[in-house]
PDB file of N, CA and C in Angstrom:
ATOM      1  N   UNK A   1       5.566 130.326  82.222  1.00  0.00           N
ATOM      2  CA  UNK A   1       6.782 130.268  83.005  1.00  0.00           C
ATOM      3  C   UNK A   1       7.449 128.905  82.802  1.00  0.00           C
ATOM      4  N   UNK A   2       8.930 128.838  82.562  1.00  0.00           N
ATOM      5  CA  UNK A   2       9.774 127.713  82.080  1.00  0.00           C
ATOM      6  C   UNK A   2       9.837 126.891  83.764  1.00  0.00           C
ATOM      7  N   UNK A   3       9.698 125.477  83.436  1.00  0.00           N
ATOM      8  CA  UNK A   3       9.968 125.087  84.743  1.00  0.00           C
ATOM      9  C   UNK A   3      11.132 124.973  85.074  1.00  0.00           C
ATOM     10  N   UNK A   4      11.480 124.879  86.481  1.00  0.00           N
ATOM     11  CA  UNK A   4      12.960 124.393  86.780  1.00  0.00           C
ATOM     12  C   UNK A   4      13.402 123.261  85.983  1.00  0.00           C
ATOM     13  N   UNK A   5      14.918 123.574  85.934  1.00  0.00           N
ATOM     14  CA  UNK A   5      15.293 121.984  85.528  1.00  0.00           C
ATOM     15  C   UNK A   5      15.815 121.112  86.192  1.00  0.00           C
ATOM     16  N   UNK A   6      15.931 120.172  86.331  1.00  0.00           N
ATOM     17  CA  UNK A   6      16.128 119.338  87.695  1.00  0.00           C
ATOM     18  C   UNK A   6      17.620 118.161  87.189  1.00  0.00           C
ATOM     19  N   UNK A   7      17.857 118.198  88.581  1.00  0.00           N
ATOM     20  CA  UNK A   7      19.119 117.542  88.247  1.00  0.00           C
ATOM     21  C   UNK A   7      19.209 116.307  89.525  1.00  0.00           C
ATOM     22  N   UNK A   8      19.895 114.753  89.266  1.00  0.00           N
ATOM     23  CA  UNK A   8      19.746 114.506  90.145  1.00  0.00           C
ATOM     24  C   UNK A   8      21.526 114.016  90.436  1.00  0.00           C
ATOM     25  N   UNK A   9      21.835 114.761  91.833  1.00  0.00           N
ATOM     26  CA  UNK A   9      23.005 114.711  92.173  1.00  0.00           C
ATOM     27  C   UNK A   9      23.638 113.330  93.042  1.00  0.00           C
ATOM     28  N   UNK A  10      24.736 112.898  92.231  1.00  0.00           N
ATOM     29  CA  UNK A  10      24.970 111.542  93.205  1.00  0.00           C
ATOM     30  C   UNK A  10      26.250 111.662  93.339  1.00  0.00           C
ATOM     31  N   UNK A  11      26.471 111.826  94.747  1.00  0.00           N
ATOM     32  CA  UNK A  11      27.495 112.048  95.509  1.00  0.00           C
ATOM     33  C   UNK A  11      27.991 111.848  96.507  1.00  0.00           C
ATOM     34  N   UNK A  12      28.700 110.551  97.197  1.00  0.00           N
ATOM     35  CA  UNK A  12      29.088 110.400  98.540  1.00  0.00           C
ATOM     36  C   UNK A  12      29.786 110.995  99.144  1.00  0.00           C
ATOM     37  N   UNK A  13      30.638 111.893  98.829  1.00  0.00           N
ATOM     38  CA  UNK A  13      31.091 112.718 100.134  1.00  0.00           C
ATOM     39  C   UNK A  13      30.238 113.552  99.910  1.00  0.00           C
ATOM     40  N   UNK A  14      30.077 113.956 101.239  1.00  0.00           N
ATOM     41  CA  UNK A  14      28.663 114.702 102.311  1.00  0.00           C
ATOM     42  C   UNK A  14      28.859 116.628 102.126  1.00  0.00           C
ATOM     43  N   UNK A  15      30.073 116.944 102.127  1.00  0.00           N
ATOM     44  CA  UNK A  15      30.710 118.322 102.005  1.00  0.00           C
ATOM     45  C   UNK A  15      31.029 118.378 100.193  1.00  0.00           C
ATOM     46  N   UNK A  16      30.647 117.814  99.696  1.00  0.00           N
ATOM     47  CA  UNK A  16      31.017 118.043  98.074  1.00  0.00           C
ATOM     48  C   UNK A  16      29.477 118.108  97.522  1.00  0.00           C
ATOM     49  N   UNK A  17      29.002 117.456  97.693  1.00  0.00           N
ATOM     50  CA  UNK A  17      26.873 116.844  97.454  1.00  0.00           C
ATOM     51  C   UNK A  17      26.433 118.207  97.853  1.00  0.00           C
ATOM     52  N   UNK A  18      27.113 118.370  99.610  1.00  0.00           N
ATOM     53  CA  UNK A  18      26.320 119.635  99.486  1.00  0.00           C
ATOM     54  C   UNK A  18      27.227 121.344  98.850  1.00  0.00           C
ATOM     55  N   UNK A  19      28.087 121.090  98.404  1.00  0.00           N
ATOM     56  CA  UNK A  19      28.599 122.164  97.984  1.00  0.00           C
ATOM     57  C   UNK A  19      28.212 122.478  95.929  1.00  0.00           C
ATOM     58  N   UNK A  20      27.656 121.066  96.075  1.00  0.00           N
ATOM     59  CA  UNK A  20      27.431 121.063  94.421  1.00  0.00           C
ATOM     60  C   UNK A  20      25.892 121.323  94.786  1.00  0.00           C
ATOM     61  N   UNK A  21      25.187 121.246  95.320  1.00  0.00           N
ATOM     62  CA  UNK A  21      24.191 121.360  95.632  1.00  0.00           C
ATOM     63  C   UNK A  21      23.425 122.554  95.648  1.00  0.00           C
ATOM     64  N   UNK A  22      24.632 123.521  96.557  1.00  0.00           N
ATOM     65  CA  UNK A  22      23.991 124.750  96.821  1.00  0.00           C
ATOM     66  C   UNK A  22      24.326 125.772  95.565  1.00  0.00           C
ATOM     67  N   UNK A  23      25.597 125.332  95.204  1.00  0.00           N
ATOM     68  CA  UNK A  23      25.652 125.776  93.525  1.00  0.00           C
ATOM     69  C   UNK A  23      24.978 125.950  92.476  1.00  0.00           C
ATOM     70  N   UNK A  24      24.749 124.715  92.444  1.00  0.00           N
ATOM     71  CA  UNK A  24      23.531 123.884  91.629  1.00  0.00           C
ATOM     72  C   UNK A  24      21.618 125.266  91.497  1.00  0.00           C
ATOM     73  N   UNK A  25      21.349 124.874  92.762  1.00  0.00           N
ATOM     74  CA  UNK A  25      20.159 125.692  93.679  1.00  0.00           C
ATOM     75  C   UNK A  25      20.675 127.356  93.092  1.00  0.00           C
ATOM     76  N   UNK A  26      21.637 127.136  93.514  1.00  0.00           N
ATOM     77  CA  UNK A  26      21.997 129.288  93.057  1.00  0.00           C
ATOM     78  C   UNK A  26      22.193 129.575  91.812  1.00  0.00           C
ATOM     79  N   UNK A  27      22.167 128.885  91.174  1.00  0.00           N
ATOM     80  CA  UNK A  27      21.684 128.883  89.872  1.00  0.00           C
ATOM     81  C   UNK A  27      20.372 128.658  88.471  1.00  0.00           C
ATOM     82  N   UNK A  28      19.426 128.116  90.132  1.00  0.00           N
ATOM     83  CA  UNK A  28      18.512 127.847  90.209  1.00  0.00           C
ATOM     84  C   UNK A  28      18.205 126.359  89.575  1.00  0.00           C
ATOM     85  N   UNK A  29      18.462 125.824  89.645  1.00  0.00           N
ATOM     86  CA  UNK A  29      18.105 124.205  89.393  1.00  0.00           C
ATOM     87  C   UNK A  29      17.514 123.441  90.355  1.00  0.00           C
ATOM     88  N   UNK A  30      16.641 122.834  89.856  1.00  0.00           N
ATOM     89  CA  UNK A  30      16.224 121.807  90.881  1.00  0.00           C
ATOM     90  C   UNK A  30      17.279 120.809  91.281  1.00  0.00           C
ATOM     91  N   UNK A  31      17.338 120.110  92.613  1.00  0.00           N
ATOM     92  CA  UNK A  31      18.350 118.904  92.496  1.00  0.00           C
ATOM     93  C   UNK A  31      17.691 117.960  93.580  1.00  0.00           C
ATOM     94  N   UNK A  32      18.022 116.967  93.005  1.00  0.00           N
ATOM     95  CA  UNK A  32      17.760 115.650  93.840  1.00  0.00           C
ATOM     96  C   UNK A  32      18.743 114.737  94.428  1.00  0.00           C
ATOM     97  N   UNK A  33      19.236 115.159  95.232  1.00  0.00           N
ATOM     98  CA  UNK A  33      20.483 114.636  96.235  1.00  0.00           C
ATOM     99  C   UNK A  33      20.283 112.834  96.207  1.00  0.00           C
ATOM    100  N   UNK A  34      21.533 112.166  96.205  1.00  0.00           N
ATOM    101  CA  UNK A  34      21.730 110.590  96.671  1.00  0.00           C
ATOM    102  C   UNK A  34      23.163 110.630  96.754  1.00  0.00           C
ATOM    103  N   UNK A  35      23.221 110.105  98.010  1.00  0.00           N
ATOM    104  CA  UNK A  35      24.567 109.927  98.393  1.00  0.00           C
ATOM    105  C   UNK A  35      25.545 108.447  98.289  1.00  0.00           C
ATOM    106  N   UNK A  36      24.358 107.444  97.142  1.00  0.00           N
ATOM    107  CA  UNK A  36      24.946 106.596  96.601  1.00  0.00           C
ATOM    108  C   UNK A  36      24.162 105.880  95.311  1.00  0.00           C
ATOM    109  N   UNK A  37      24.412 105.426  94.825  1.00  0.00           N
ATOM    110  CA  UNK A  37      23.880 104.912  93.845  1.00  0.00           C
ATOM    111  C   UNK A  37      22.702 103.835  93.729  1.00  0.00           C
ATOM    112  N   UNK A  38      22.353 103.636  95.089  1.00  0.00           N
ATOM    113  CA  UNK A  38      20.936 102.756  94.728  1.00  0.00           C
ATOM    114  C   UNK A  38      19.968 104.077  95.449  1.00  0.00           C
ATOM    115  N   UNK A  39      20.556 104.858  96.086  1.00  0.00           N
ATOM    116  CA  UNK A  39      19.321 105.984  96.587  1.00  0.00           C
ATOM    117  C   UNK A  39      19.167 107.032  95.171  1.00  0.00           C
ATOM    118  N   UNK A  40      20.081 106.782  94.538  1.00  0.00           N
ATOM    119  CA  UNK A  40      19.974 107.816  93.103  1.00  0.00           C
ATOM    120  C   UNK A  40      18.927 107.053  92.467  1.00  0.00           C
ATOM    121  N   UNK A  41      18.850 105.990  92.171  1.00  0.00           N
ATOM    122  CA  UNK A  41      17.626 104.762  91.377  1.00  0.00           C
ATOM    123  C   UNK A  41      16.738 104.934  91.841  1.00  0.00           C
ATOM    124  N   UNK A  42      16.528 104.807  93.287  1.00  0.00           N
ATOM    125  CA  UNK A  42      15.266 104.958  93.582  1.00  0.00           C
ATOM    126  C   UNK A  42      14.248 106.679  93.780  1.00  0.00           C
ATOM    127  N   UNK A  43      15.547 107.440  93.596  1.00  0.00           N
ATOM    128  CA  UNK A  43      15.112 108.916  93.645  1.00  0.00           C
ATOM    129  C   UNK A  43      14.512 109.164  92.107  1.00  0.00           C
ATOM    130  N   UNK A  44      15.264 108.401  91.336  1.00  0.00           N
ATOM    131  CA  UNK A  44      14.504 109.071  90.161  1.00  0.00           C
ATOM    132  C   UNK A  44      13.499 107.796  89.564  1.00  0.00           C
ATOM    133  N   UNK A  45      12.881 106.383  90.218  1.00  0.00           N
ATOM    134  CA  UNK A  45      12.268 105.557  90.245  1.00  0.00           C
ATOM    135  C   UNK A  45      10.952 106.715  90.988  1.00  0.00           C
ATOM    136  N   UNK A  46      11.023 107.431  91.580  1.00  0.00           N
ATOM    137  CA  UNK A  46       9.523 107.588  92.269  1.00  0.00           C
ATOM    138  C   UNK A  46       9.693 109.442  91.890  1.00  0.00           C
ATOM    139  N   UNK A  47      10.620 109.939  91.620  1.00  0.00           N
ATOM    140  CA  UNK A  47      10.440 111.018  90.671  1.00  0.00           C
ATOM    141  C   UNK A  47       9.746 111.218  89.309  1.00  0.00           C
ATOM    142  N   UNK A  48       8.119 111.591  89.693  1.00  0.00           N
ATOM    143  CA  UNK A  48       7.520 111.693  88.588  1.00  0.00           C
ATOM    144  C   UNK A  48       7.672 112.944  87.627  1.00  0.00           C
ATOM    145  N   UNK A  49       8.439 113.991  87.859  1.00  0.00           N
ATOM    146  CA  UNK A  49       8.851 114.533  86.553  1.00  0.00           C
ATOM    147  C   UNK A  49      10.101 114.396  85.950  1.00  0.00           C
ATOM    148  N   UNK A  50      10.399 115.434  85.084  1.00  0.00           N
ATOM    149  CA  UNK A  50      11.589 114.593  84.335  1.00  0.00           C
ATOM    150  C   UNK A  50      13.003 115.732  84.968  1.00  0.00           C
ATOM    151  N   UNK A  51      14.249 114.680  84.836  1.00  0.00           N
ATOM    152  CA  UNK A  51      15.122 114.656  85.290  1.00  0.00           C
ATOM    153  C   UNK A  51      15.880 115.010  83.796  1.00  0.00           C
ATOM    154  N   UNK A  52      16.389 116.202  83.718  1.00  0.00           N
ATOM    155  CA  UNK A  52      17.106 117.051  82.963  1.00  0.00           C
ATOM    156  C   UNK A  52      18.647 116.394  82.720  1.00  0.00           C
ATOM    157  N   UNK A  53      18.934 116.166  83.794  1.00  0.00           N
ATOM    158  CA  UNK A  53      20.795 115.191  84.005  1.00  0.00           C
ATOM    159  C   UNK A  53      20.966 114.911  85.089  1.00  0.00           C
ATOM    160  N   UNK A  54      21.468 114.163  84.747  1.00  0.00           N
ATOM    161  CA  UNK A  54      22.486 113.262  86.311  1.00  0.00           C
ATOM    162  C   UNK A  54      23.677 113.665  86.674  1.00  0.00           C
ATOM    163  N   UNK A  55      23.942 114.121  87.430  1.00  0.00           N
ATOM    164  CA  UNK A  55      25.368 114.427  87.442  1.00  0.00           C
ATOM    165  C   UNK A  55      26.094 113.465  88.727  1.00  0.00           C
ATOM    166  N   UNK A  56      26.667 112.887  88.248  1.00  0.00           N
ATOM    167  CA  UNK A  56      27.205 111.588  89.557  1.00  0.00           C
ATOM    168  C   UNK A  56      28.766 111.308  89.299  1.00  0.00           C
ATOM    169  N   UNK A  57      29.248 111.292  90.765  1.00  0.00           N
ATOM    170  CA  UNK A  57      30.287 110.830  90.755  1.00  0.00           C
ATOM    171  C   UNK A  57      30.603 109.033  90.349  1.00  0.00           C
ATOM    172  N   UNK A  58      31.979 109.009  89.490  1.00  0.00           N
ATOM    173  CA  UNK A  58      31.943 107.135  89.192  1.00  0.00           C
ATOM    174  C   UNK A  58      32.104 106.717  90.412  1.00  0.00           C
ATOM    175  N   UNK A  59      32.879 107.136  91.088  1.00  0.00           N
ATOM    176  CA  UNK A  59      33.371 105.939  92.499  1.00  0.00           C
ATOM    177  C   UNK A  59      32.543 106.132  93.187  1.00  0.00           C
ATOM    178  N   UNK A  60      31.739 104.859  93.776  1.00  0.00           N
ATOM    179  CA  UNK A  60      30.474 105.190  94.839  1.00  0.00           C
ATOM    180  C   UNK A  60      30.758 104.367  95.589  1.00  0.00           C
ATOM    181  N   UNK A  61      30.152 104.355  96.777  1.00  0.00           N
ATOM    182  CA  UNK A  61      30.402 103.244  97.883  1.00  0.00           C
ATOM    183  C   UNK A  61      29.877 101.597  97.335  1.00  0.00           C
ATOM    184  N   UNK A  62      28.414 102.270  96.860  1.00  0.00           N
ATOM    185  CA  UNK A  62      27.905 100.281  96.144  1.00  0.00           C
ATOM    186  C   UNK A  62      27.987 100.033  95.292  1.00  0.00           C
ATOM    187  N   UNK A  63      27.482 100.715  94.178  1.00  0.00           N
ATOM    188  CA  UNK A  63      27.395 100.590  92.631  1.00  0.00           C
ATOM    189  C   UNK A  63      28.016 101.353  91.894  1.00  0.00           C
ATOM    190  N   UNK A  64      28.915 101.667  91.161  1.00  0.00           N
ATOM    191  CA  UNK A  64      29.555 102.630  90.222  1.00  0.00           C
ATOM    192  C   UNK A  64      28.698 103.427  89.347  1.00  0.00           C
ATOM    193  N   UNK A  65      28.791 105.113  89.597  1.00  0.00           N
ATOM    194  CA  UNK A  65      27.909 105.943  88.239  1.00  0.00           C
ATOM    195  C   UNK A  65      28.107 105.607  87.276  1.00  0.00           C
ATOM    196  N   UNK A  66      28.927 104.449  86.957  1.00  0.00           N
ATOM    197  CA  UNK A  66      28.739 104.047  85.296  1.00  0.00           C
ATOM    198  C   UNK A  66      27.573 103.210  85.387  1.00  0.00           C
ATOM    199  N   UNK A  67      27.463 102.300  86.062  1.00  0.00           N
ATOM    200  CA  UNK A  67      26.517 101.227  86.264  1.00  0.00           C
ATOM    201  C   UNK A  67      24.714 102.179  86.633  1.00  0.00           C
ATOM    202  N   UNK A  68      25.298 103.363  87.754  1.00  0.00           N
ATOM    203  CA  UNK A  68      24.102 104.128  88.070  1.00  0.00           C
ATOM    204  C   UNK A  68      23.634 104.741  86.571  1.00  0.00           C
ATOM    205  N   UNK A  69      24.529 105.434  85.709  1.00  0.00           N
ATOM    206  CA  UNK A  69      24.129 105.934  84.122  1.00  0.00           C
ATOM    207  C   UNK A  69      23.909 104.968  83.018  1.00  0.00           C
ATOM    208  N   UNK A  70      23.596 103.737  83.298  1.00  0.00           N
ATOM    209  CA  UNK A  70      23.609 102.564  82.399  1.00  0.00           C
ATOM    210  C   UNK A  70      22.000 102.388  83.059  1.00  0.00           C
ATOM    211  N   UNK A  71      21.750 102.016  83.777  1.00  0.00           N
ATOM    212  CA  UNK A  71      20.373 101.861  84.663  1.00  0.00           C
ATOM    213  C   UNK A  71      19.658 103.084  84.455  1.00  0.00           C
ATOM    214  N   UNK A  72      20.072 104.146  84.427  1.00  0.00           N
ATOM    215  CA  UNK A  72      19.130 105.465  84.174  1.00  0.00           C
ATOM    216  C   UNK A  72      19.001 105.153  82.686  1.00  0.00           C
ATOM    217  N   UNK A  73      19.699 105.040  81.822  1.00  0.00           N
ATOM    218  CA  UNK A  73      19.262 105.571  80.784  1.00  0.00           C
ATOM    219  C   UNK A  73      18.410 104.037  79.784  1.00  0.00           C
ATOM    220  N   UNK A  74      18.295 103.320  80.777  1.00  0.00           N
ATOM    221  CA  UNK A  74      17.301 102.444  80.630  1.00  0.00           C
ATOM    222  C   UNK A  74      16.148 102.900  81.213  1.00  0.00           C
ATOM    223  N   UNK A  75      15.748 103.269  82.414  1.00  0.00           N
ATOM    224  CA  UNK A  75      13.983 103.295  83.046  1.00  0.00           C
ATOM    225  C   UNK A  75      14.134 105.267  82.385  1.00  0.00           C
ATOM    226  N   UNK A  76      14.767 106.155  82.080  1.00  0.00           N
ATOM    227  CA  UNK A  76      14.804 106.927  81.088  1.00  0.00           C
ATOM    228  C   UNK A  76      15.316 107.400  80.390  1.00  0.00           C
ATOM    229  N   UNK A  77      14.769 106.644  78.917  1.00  0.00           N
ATOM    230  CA  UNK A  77      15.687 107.054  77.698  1.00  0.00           C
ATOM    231  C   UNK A  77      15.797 108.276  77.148  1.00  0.00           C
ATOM    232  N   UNK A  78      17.645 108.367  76.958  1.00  0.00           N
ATOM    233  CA  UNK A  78      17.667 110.259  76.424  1.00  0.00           C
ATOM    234  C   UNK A  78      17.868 110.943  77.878  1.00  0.00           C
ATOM    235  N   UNK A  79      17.908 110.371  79.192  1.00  0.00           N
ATOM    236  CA  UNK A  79      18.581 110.764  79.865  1.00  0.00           C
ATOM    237  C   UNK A  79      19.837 111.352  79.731  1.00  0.00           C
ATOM    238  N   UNK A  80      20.184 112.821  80.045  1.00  0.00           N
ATOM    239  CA  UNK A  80      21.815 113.459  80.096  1.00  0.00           C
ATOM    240  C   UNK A  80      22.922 113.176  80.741  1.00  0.00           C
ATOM    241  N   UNK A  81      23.937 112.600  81.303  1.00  0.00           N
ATOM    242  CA  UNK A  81      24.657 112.153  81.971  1.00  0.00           C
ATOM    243  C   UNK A  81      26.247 112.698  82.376  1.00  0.00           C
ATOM    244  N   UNK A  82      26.652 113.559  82.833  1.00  0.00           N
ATOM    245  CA  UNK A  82      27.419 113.704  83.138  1.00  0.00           C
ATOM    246  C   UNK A  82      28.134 113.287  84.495  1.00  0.00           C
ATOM    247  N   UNK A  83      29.262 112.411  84.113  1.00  0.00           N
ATOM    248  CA  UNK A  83      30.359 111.707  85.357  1.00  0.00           C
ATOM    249  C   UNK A  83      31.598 112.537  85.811  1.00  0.00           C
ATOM    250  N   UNK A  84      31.926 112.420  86.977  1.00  0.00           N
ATOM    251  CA  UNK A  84      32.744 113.344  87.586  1.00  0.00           C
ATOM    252  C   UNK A  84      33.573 112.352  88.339  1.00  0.00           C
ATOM    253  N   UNK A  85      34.994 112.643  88.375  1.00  0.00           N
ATOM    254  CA  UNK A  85      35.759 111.320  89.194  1.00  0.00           C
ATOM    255  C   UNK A  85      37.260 112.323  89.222  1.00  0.00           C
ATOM    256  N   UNK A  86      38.062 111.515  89.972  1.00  0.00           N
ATOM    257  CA  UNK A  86      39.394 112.181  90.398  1.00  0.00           C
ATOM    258  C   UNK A  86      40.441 111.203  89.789  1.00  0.00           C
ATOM    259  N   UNK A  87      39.879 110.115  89.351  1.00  0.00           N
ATOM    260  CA  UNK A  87      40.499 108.888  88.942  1.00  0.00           C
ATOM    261  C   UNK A  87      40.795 108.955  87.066  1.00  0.00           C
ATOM    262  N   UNK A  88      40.882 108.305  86.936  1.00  0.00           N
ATOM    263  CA  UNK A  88      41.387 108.203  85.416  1.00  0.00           C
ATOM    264  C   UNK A  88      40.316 108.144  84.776  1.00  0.00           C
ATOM    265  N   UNK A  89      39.900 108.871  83.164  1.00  0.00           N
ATOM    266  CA  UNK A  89      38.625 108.824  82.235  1.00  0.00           C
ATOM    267  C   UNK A  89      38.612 107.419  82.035  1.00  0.00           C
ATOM    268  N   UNK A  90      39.231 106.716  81.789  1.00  0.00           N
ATOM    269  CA  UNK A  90      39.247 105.383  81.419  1.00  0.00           C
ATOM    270  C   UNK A  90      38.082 104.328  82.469  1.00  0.00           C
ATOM    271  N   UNK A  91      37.871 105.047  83.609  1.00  0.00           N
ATOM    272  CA  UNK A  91      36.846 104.283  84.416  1.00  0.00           C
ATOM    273  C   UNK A  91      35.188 104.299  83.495  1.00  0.00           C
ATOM    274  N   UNK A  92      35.385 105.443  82.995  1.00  0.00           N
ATOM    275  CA  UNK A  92      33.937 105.890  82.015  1.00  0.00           C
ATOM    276  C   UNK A  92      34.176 104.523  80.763  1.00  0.00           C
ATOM    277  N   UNK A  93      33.137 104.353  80.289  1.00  0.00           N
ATOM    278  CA  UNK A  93      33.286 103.019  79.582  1.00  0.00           C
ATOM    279  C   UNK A  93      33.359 103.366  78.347  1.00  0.00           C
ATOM    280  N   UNK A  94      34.071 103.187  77.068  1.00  0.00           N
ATOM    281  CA  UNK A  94      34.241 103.522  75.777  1.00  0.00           C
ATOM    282  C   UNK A  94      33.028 103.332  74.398  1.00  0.00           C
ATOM    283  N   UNK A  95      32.796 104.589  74.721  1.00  0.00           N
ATOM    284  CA  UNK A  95      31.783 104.195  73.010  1.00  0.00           C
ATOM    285  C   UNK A  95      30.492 104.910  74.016  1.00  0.00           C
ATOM    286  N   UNK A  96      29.876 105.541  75.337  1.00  0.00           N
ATOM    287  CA  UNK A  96      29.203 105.911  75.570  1.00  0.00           C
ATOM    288  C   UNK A  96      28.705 107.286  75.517  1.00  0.00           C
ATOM    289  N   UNK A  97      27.841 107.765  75.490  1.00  0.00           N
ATOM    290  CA  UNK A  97      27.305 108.915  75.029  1.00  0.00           C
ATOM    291  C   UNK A  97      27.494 110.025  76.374  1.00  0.00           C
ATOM    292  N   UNK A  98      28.109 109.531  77.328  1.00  0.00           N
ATOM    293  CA  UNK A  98      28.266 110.049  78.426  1.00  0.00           C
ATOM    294  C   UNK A  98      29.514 111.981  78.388  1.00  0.00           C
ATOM    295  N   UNK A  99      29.296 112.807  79.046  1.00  0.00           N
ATOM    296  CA  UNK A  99      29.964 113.776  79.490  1.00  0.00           C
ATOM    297  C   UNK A  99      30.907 113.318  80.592  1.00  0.00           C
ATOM    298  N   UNK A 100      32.218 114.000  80.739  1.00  0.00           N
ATOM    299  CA  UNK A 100      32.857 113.531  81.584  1.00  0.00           C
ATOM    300  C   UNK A 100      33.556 114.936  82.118  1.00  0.00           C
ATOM    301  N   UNK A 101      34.003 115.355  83.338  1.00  0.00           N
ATOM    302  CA  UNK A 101      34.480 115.879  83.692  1.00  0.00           C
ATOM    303  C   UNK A 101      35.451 115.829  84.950  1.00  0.00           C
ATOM    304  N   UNK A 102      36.890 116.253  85.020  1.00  0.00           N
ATOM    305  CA  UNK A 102      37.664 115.615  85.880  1.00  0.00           C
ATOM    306  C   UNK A 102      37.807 116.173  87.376  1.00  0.00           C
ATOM    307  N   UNK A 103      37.650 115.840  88.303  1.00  0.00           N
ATOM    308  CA  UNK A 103      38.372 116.356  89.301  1.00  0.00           C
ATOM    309  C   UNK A 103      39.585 116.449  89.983  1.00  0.00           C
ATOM    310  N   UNK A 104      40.051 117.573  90.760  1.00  0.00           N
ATOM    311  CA  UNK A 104      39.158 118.531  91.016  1.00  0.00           C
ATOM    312  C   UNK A 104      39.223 119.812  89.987  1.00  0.00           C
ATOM    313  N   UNK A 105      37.859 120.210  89.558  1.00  0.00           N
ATOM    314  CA  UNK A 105      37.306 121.340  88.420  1.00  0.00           C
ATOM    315  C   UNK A 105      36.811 122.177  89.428  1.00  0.00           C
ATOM    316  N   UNK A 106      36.961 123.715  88.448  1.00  0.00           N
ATOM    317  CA  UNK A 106      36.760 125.057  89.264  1.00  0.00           C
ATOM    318  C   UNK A 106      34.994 124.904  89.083  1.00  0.00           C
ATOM    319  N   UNK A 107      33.842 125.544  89.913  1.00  0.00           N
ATOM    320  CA  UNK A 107      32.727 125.184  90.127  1.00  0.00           C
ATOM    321  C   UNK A 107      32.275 125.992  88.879  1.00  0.00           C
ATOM    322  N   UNK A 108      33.033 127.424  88.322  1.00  0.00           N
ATOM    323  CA  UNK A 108      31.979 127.557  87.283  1.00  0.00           C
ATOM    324  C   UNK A 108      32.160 126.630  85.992  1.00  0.00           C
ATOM    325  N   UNK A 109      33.634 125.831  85.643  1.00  0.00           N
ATOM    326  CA  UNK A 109      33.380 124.933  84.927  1.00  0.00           C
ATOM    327  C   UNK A 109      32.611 124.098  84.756  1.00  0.00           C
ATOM    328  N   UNK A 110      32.156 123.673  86.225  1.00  0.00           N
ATOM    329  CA  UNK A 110      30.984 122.637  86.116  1.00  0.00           C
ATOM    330  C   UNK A 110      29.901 123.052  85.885  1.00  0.00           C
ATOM    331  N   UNK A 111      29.919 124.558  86.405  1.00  0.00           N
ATOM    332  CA  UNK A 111      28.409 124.880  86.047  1.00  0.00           C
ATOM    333  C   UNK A 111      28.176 125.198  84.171  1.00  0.00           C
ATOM    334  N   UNK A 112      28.971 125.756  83.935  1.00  0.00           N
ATOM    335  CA  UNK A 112      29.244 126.061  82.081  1.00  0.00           C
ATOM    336  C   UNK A 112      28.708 124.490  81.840  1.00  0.00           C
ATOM    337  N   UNK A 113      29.280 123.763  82.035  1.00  0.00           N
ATOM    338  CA  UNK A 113      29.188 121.856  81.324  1.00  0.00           C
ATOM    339  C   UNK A 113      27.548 121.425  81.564  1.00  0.00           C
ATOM    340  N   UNK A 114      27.227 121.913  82.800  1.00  0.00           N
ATOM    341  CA  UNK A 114      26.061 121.478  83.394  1.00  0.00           C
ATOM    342  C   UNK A 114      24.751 122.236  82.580  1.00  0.00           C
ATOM    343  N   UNK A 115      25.060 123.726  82.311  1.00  0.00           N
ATOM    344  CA  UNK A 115      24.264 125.135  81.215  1.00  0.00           C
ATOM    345  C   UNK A 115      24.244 124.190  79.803  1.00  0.00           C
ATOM    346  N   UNK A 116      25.504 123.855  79.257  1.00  0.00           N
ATOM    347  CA  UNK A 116      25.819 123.260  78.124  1.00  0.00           C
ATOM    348  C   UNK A 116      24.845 121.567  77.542  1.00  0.00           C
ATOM    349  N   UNK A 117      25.261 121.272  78.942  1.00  0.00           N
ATOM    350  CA  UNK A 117      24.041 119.784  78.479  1.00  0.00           C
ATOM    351  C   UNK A 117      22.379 120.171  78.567  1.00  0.00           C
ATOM    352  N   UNK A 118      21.920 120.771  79.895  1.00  0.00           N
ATOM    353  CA  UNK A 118      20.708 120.875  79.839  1.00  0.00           C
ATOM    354  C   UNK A 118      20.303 121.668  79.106  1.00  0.00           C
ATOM    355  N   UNK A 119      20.978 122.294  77.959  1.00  0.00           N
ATOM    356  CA  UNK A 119      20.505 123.662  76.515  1.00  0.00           C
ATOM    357  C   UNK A 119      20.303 122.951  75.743  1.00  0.00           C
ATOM    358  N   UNK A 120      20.599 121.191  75.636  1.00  0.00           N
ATOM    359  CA  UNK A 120      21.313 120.362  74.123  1.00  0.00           C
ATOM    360  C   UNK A 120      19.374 119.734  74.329  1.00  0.00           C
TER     361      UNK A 120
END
């Protein structure tokens, strides 16, 4: 039996985290909720299996998901990364290996993008 694949979701608004969440779950994925970017570090700091993608919003209350996907894909390399923002692509940093997707996107787009990275 294939294990779940796990995703860890970083998202400060509270009604979006959990609406990507339950999406996420009904599709069956594992997910690991942080509602900012140092609880995302430390979720996948003491997460001993492996983390399939990140899917995080850039604008966070402390640290920016660019900075949160720069730090992941240091403590794990080959980490998947997909960023989500309402703001301009240009916040995503140039020359990175990163997925980007804009908001606001219809949920099965995200889910297609989300099928698409964790298949690669």
């Amino acid at each position: 039996m294939e294990r779940p694949r796990t995703i860890l979701l970083v998202e400060d608004d509270e009604a979006v985290r959990n609406l990507l969440n339950h999406a996420l779950e009904m599709h069956g994925y594992q997910v690991l909720l942080a509602p900012n970017g140092e609880r995302a570090l430390e979720s996948a700091r003491s997460w001993t299996g492996e983390i399939d993608l990140v899917l995080s919003d850039v604008v966070l209350p402390d640290i920016s998901g660019v900075e949160v996907a720069r730090r992941l894909e240091q403590a794990r390399p080959g980490v998947k990364v997909l960023l989500m923002s309402g703001y301009a692509q240009d916040l995503v940093a140039p020359g990175q290996a990163w997925d980007f997707i804009a908001k606001p996107f219809l949920l099965r787009n995200l889910l297609r993008r989300v099928e698409e990275l964790v298949a690669r």
